[in-house]
C-alpha atoms as a PDB file:
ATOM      1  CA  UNK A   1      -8.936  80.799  26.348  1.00  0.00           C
ATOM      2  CA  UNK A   2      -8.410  82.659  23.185  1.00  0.00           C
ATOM      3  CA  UNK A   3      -9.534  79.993  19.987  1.00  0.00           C
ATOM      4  CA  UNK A   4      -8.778  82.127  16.452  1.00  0.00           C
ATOM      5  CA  UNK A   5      -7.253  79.848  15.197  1.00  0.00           C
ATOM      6  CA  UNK A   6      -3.945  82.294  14.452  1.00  0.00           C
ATOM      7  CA  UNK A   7      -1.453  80.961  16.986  1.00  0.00           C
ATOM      8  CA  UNK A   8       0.308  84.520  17.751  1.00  0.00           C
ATOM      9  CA  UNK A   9      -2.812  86.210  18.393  1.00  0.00           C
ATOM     10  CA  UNK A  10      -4.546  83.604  20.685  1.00  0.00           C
ATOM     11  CA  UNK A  11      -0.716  83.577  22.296  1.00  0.00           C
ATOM     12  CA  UNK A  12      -0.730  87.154  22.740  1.00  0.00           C
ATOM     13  CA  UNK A  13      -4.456  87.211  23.510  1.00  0.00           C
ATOM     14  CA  UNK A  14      -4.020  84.464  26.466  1.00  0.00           C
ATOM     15  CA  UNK A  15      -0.877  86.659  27.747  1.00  0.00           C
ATOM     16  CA  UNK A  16      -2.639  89.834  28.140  1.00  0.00           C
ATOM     17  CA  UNK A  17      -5.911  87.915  29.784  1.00  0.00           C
ATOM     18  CA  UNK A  18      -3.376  86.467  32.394  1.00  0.00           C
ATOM     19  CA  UNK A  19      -1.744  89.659  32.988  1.00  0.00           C
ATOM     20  CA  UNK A  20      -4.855  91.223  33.580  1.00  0.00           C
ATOM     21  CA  UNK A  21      -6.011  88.781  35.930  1.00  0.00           C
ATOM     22  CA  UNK A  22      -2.537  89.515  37.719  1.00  0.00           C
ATOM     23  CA  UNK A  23      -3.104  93.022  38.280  1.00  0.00           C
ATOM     24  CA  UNK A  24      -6.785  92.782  39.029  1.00  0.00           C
ATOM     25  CA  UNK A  25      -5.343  89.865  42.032  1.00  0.00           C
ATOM     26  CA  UNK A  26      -2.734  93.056  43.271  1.00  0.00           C
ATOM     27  CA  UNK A  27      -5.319  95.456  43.461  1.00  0.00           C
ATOM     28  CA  UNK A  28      -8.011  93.580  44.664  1.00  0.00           C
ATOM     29  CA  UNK A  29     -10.420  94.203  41.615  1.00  0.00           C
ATOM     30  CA  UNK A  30     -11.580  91.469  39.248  1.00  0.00           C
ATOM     31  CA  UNK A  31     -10.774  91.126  35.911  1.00  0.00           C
ATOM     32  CA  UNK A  32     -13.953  92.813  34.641  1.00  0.00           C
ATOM     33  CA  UNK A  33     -13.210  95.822  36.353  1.00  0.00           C
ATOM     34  CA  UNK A  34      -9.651  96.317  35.530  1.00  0.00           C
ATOM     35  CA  UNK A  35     -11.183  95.642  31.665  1.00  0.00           C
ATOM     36  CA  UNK A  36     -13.349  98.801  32.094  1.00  0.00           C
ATOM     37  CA  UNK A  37     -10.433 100.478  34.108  1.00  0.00           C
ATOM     38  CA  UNK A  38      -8.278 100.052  30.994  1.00  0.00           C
ATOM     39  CA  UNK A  39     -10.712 100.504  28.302  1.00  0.00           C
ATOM     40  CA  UNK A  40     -13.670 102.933  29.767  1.00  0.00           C
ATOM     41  CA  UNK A  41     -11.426 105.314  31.294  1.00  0.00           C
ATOM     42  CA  UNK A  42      -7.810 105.333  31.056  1.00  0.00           C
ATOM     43  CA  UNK A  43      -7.690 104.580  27.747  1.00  0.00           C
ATOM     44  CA  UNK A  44     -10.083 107.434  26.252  1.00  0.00           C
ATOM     45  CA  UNK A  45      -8.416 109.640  28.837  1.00  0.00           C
ATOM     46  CA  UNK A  46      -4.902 109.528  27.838  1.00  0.00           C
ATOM     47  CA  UNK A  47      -6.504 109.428  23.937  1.00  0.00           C
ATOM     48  CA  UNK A  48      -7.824 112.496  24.725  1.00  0.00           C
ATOM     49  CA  UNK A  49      -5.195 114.257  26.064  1.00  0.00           C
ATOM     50  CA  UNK A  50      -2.745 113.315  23.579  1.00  0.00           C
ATOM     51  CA  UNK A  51      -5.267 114.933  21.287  1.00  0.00           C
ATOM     52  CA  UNK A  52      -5.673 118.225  22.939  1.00  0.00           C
ATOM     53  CA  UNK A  53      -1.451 117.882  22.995  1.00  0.00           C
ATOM     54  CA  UNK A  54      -1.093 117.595  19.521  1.00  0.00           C
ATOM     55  CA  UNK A  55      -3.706 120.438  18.764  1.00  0.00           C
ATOM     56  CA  UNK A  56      -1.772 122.625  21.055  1.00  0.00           C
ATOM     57  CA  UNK A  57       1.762 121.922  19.159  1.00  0.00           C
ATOM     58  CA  UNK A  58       0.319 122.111  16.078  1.00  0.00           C
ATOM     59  CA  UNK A  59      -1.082 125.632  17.295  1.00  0.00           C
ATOM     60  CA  UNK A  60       2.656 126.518  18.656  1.00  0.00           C
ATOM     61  CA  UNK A  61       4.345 125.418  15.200  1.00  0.00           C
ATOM     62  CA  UNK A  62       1.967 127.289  13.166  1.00  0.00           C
ATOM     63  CA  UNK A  63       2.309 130.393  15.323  1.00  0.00           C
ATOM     64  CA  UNK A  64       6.596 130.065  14.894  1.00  0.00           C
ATOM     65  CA  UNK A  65       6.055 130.413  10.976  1.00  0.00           C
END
């Protein structure tokens, strides 16, 4: 699969490919679509709300001064 030329990352690369071909098999999706799953909309989602959660702490500390 992976061919960088770096053995770790083409080991960790060809790992995570696999595994995502796993889960894609268990929920019946292919790998494509778990891809954009992962990396359309869970990713940005939970980006986001660890974003809004760090604005809102940062909000609560500054407030406690």
């Amino acid at each position: 699969m992976a061919n960088s030329g770096i053995e770790w990352v083409d080991n960790i690369f060809n790992f995570c490919v696999i595994l995502l071909y796993n889960i894609g098999s268990l929920f019946g999706i292919t790998y494509e679509e778990i891809n954009v799953w992962l990396f359309v909309v869970i990713w940005p989602l939970i980006s986001l709300i660890m974003f809004a959660e760090i604005i809102r702490l940062r909000l609560k500390l500054n407030k406690g001064l």
